[in-house]
PDB file of N, CA and C in Angstrom:
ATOM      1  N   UNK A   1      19.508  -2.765  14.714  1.00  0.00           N
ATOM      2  CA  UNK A   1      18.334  -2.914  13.883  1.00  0.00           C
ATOM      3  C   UNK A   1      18.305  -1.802  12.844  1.00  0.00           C
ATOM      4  N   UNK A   2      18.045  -2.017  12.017  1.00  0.00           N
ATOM      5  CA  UNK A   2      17.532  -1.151  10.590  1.00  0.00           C
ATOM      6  C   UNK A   2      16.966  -0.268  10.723  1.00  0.00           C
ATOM      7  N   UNK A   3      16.827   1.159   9.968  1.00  0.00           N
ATOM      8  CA  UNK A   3      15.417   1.696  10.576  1.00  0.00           C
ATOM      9  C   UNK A   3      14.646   1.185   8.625  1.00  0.00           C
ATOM     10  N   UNK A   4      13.121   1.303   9.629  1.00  0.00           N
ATOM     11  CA  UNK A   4      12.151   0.683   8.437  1.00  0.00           C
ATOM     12  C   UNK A   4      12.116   1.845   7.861  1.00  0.00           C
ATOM     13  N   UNK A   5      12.286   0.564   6.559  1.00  0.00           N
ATOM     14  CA  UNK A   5      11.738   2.159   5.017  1.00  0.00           C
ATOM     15  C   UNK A   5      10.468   2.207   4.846  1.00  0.00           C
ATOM     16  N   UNK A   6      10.244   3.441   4.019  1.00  0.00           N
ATOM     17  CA  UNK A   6       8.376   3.353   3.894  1.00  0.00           C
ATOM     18  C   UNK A   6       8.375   3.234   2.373  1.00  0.00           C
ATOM     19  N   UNK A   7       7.206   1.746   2.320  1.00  0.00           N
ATOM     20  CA  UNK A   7       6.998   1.652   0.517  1.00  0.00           C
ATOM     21  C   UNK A   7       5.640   1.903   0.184  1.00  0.00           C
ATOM     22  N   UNK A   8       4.916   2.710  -0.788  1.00  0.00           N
ATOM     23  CA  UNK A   8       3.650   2.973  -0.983  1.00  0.00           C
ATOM     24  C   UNK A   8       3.507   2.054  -2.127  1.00  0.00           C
ATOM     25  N   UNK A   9       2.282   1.420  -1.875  1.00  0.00           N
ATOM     26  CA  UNK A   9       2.035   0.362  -3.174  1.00  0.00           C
ATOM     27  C   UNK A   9       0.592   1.124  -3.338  1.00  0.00           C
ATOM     28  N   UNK A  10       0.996   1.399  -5.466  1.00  0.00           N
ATOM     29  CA  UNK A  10      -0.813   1.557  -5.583  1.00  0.00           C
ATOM     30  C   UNK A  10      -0.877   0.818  -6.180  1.00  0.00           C
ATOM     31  N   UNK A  11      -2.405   0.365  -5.974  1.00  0.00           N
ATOM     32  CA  UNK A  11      -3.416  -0.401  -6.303  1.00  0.00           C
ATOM     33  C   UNK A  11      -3.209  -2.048  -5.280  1.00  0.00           C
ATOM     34  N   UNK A  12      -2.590  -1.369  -4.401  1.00  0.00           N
ATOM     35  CA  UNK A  12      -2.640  -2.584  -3.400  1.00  0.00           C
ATOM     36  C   UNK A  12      -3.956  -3.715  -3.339  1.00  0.00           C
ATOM     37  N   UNK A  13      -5.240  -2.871  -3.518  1.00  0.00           N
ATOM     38  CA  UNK A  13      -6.041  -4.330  -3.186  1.00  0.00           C
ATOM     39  C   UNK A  13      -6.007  -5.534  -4.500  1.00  0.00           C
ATOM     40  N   UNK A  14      -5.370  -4.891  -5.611  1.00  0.00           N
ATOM     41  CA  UNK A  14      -5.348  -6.242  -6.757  1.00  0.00           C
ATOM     42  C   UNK A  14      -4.678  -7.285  -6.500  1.00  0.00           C
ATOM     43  N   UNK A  15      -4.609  -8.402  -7.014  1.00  0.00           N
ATOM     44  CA  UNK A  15      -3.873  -8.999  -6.855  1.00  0.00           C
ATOM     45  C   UNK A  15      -2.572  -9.010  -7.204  1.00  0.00           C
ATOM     46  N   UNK A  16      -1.866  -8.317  -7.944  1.00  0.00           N
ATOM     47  CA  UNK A  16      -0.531  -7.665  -8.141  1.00  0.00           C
ATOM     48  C   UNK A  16       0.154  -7.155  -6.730  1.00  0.00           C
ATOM     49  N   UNK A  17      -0.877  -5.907  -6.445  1.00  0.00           N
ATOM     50  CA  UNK A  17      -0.922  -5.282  -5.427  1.00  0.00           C
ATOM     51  C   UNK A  17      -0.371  -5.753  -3.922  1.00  0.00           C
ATOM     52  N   UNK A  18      -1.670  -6.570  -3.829  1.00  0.00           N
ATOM     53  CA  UNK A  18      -1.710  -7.872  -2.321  1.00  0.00           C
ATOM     54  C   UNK A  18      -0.590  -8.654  -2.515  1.00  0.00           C
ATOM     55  N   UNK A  19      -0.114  -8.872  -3.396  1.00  0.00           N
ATOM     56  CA  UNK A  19       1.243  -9.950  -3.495  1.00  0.00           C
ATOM     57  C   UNK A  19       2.456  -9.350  -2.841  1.00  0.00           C
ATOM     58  N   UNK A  20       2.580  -8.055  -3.611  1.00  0.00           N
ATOM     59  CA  UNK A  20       3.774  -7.763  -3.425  1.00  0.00           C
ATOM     60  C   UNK A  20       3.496  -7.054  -1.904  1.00  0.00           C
ATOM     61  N   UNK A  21       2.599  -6.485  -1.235  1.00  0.00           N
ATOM     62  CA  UNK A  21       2.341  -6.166   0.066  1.00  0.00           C
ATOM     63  C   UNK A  21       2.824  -7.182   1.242  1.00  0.00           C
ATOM     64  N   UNK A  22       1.819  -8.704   0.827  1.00  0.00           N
ATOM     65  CA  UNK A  22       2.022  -9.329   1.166  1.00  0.00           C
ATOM     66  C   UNK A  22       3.552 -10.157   1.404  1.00  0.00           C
ATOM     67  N   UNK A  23       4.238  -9.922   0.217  1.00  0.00           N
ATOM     68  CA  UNK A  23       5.942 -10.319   0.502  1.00  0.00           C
ATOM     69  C   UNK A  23       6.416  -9.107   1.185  1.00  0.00           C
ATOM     70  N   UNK A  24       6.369  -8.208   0.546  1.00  0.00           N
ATOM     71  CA  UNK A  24       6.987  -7.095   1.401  1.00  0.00           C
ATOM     72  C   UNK A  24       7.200  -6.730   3.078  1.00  0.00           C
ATOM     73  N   UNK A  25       5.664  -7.333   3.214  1.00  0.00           N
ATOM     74  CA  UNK A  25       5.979  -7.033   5.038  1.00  0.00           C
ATOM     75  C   UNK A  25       6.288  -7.963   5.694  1.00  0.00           C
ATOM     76  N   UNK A  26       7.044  -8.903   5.388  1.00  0.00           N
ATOM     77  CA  UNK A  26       8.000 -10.096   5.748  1.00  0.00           C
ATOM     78  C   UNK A  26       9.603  -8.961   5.750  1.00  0.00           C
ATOM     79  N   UNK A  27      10.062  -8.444   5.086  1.00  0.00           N
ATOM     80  CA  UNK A  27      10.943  -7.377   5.784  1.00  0.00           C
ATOM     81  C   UNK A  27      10.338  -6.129   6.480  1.00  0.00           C
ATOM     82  N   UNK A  28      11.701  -5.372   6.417  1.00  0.00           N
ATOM     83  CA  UNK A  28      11.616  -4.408   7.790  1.00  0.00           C
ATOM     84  C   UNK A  28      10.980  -3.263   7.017  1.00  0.00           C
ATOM     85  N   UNK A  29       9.893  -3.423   6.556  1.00  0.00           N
ATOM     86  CA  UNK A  29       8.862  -2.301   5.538  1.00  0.00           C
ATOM     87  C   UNK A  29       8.055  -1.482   6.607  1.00  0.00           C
ATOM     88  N   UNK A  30       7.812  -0.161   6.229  1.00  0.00           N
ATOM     89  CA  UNK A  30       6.334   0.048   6.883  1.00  0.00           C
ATOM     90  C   UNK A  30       5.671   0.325   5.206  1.00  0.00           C
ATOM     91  N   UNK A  31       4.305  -0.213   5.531  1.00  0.00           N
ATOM     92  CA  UNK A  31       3.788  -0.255   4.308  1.00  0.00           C
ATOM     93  C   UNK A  31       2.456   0.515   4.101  1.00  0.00           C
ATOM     94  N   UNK A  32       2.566   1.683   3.474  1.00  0.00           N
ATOM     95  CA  UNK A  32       1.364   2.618   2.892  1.00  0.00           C
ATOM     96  C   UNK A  32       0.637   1.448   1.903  1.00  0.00           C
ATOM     97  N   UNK A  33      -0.886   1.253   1.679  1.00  0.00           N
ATOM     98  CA  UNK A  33      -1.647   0.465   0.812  1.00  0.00           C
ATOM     99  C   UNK A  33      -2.422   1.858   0.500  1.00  0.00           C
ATOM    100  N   UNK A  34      -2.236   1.789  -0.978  1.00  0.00           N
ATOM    101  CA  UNK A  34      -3.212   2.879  -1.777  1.00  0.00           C
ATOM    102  C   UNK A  34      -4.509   1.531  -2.914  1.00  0.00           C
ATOM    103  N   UNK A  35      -5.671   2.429  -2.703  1.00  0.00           N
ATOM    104  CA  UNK A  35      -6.827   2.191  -4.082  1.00  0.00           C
ATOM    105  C   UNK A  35      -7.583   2.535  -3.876  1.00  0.00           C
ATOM    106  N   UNK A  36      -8.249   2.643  -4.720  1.00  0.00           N
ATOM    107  CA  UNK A  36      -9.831   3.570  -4.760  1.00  0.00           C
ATOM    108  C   UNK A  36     -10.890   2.886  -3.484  1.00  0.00           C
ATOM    109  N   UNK A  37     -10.675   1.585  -3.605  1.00  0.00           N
ATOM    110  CA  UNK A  37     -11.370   0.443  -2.925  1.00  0.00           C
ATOM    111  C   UNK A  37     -11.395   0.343  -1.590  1.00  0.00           C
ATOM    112  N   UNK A  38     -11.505   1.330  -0.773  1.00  0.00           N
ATOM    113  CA  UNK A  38     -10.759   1.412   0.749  1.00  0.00           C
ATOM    114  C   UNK A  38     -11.441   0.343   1.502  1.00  0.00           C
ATOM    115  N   UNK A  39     -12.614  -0.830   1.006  1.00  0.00           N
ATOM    116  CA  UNK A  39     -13.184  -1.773   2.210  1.00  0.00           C
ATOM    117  C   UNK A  39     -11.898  -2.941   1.311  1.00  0.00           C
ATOM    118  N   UNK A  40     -12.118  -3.107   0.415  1.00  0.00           N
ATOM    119  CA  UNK A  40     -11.005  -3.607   0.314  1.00  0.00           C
ATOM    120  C   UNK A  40      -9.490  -3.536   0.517  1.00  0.00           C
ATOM    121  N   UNK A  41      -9.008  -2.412   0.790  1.00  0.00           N
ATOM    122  CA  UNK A  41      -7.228  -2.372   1.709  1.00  0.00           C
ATOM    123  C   UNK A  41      -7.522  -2.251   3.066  1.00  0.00           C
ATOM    124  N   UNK A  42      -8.927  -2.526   3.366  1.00  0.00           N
ATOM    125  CA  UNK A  42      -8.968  -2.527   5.157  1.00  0.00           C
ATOM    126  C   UNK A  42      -9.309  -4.316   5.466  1.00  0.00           C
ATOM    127  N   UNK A  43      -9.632  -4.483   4.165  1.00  0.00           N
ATOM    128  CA  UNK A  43      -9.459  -6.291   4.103  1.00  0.00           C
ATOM    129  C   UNK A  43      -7.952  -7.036   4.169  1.00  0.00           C
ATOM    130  N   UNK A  44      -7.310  -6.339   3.459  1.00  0.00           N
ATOM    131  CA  UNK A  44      -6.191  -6.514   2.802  1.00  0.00           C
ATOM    132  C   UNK A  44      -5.560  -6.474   4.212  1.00  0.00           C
ATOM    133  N   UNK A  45      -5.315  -5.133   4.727  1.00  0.00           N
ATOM    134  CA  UNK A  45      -4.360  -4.417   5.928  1.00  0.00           C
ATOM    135  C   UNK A  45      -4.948  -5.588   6.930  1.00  0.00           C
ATOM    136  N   UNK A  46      -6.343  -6.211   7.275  1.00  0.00           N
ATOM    137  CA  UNK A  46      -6.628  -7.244   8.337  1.00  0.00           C
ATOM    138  C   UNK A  46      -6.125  -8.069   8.655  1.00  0.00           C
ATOM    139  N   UNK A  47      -5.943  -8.966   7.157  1.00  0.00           N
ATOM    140  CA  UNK A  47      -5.736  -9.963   6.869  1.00  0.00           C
ATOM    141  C   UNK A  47      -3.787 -10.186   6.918  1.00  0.00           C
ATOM    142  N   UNK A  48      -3.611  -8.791   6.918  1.00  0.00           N
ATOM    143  CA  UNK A  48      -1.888  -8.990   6.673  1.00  0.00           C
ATOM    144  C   UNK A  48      -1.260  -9.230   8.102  1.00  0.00           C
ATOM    145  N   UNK A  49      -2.078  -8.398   8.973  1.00  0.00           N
ATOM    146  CA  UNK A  49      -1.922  -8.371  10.531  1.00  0.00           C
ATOM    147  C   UNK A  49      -2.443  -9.240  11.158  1.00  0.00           C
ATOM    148  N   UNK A  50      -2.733 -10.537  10.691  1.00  0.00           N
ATOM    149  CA  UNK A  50      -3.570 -11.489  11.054  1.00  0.00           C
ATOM    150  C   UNK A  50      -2.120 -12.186  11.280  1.00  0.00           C
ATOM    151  N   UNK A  51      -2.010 -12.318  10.333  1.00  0.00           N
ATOM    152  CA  UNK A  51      -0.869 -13.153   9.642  1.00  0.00           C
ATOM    153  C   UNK A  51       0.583 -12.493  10.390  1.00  0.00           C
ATOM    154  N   UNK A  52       0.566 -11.541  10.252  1.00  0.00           N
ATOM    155  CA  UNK A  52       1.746 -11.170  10.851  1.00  0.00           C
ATOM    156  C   UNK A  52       1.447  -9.386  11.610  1.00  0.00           C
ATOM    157  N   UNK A  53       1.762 -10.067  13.054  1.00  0.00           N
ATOM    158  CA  UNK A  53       0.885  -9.282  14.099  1.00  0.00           C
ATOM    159  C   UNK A  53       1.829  -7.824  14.309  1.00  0.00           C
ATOM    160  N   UNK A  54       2.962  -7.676  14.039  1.00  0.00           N
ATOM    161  CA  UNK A  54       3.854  -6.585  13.948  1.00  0.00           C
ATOM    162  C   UNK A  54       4.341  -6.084  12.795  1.00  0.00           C
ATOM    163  N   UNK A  55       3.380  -5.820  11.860  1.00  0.00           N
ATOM    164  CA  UNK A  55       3.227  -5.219  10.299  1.00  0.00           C
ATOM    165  C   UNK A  55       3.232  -3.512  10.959  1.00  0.00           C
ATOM    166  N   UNK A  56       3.609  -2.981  10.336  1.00  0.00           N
ATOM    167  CA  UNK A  56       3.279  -1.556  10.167  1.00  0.00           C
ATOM    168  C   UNK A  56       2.690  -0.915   8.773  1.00  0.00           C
ATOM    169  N   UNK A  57       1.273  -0.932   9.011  1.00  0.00           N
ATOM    170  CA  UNK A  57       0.564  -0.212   7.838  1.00  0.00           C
ATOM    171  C   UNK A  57      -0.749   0.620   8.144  1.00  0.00           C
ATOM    172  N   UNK A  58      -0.881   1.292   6.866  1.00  0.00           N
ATOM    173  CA  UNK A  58      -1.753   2.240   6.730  1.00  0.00           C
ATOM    174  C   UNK A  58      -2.189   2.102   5.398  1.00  0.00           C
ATOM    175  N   UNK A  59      -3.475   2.930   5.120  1.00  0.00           N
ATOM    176  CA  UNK A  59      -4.001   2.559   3.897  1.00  0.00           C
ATOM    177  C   UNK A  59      -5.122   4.247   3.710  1.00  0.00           C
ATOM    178  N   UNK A  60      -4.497   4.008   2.212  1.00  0.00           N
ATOM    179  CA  UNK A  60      -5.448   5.189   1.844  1.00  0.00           C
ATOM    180  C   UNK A  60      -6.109   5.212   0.442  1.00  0.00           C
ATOM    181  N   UNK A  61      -7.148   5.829   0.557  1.00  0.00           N
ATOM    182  CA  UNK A  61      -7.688   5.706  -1.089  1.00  0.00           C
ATOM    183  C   UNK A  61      -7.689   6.802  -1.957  1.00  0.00           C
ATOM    184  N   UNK A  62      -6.335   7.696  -1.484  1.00  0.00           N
ATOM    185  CA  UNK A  62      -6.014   8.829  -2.547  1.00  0.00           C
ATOM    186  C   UNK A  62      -4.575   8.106  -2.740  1.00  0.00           C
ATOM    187  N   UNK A  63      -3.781   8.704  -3.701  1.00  0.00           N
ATOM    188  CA  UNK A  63      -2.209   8.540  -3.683  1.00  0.00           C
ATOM    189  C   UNK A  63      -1.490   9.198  -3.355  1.00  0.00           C
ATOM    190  N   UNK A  64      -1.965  10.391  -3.215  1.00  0.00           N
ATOM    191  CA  UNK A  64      -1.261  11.596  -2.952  1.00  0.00           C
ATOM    192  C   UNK A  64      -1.290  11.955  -1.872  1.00  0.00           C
ATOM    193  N   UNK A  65      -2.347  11.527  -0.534  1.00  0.00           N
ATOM    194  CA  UNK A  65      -2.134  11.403   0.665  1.00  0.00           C
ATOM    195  C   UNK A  65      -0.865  10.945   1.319  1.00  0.00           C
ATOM    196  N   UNK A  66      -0.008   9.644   0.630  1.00  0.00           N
ATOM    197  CA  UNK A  66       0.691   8.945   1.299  1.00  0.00           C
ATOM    198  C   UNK A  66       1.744   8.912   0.443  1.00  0.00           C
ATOM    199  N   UNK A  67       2.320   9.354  -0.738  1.00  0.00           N
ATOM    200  CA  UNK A  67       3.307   9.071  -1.411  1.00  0.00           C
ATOM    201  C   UNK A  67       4.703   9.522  -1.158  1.00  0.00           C
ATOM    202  N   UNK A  68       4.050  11.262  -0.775  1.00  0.00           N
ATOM    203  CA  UNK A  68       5.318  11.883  -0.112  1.00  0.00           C
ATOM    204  C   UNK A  68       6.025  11.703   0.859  1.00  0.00           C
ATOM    205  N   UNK A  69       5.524  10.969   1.995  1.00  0.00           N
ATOM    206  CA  UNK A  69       6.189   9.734   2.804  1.00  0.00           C
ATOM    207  C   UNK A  69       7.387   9.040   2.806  1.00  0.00           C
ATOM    208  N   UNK A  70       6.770   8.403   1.238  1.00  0.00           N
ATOM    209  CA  UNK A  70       7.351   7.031   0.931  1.00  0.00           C
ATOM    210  C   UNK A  70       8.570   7.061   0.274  1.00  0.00           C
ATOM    211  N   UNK A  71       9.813   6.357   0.698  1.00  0.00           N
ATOM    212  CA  UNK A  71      10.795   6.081   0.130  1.00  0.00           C
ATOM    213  C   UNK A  71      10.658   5.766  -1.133  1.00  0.00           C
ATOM    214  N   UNK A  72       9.814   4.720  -1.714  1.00  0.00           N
ATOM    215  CA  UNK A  72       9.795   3.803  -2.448  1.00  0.00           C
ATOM    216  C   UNK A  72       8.222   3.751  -3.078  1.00  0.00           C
ATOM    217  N   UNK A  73       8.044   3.846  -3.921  1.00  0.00           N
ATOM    218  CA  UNK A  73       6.388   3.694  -4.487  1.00  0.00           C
ATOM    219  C   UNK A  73       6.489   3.386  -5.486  1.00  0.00           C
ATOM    220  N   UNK A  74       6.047   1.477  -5.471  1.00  0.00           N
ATOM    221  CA  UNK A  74       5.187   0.729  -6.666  1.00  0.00           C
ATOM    222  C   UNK A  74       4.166   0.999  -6.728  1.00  0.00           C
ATOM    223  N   UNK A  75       4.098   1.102  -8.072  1.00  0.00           N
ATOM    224  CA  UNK A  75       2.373   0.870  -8.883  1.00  0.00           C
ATOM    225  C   UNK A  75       2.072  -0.336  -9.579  1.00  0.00           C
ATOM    226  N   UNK A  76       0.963  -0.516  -8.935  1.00  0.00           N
ATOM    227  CA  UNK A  76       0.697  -2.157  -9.604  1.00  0.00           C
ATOM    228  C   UNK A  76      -0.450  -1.710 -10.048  1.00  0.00           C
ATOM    229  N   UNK A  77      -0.934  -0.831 -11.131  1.00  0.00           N
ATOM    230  CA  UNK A  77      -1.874  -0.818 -11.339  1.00  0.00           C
ATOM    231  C   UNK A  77      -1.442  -0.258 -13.134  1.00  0.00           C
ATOM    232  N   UNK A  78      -1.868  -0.063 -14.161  1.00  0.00           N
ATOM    233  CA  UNK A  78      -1.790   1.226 -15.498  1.00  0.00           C
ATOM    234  C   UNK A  78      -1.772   2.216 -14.707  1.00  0.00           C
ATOM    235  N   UNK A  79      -1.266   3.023 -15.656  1.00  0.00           N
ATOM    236  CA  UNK A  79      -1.032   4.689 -15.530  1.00  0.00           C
ATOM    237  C   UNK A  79      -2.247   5.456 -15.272  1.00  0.00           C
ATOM    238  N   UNK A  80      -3.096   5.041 -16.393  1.00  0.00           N
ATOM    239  CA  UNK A  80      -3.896   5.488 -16.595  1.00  0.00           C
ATOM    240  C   UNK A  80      -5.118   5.179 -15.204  1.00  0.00           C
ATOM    241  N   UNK A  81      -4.894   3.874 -14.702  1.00  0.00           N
ATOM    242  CA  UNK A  81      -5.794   3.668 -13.105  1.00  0.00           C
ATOM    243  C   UNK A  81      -5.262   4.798 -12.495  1.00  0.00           C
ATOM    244  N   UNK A  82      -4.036   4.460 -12.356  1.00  0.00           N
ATOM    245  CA  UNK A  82      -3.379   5.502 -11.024  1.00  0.00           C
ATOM    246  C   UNK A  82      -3.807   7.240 -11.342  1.00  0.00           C
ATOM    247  N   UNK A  83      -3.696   7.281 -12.318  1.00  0.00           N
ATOM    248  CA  UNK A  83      -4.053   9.156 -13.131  1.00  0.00           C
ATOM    249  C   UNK A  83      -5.348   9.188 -12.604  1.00  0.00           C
ATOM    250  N   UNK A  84      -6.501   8.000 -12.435  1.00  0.00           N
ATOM    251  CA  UNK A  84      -7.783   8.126 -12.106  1.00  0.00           C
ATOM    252  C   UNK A  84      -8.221   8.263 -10.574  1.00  0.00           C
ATOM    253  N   UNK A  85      -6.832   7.934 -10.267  1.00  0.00           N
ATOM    254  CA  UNK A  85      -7.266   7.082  -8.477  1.00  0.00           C
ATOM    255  C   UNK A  85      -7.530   8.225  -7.642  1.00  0.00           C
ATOM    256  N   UNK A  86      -7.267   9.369  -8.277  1.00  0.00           N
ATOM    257  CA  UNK A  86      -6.951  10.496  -7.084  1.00  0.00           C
ATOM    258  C   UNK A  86      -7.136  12.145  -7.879  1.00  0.00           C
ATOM    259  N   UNK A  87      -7.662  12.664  -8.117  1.00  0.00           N
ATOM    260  CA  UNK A  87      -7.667  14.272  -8.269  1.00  0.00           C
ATOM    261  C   UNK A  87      -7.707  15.070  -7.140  1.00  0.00           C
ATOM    262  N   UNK A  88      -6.608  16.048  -7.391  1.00  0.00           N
ATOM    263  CA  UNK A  88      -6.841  17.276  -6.568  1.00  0.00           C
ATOM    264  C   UNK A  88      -6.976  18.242  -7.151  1.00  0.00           C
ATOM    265  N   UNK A  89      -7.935  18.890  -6.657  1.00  0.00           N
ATOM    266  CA  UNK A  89      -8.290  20.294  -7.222  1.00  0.00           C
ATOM    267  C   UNK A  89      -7.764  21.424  -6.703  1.00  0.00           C
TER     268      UNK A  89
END
């Protein structure tokens, strides 16, 4: 078996987002969900594990919580969302 890669998607709850989440954890992904919207990627993350009961995910509504993680990080969102999604001071 493979070992699973980790992909961070921001702006996971859009529909850009949810798509590609949604294909993604049909392979051997573990999948970080980033957006500002956290009742929405706890909709998202429900609904994915509904569907498919041995998903590995997590979800956060900074980016910078979960990026350094990640192998792999799409943004499905502008630059300019993602520049907004998260400040650290």
């Amino acid at each position: 078996m493979r070992t699973k890669q980790t992909v961070m998607i921001i702006g996971a709850a859009g529909s850009q987002g949810s798509f590609i989440a949604e294909n993604l954890v049909k392979g051997n992904y573990r999948l970080l969900l980033n957006d500002r919207n956290i009742d929405e990627l706890i909709g998202l993350k429900d609904a994915i594990i509904n569907n498919n009961p041995a998903a590995d995910i997590e979800v956060f509504d900074c980016s910078f919580d979960g990026c350094w993680v990640a192998y792999i990080v799409i943004s499905a969102v502008t630059f300019v969302t993602e520049k907004e999604s998260c400040v650290k001071l």
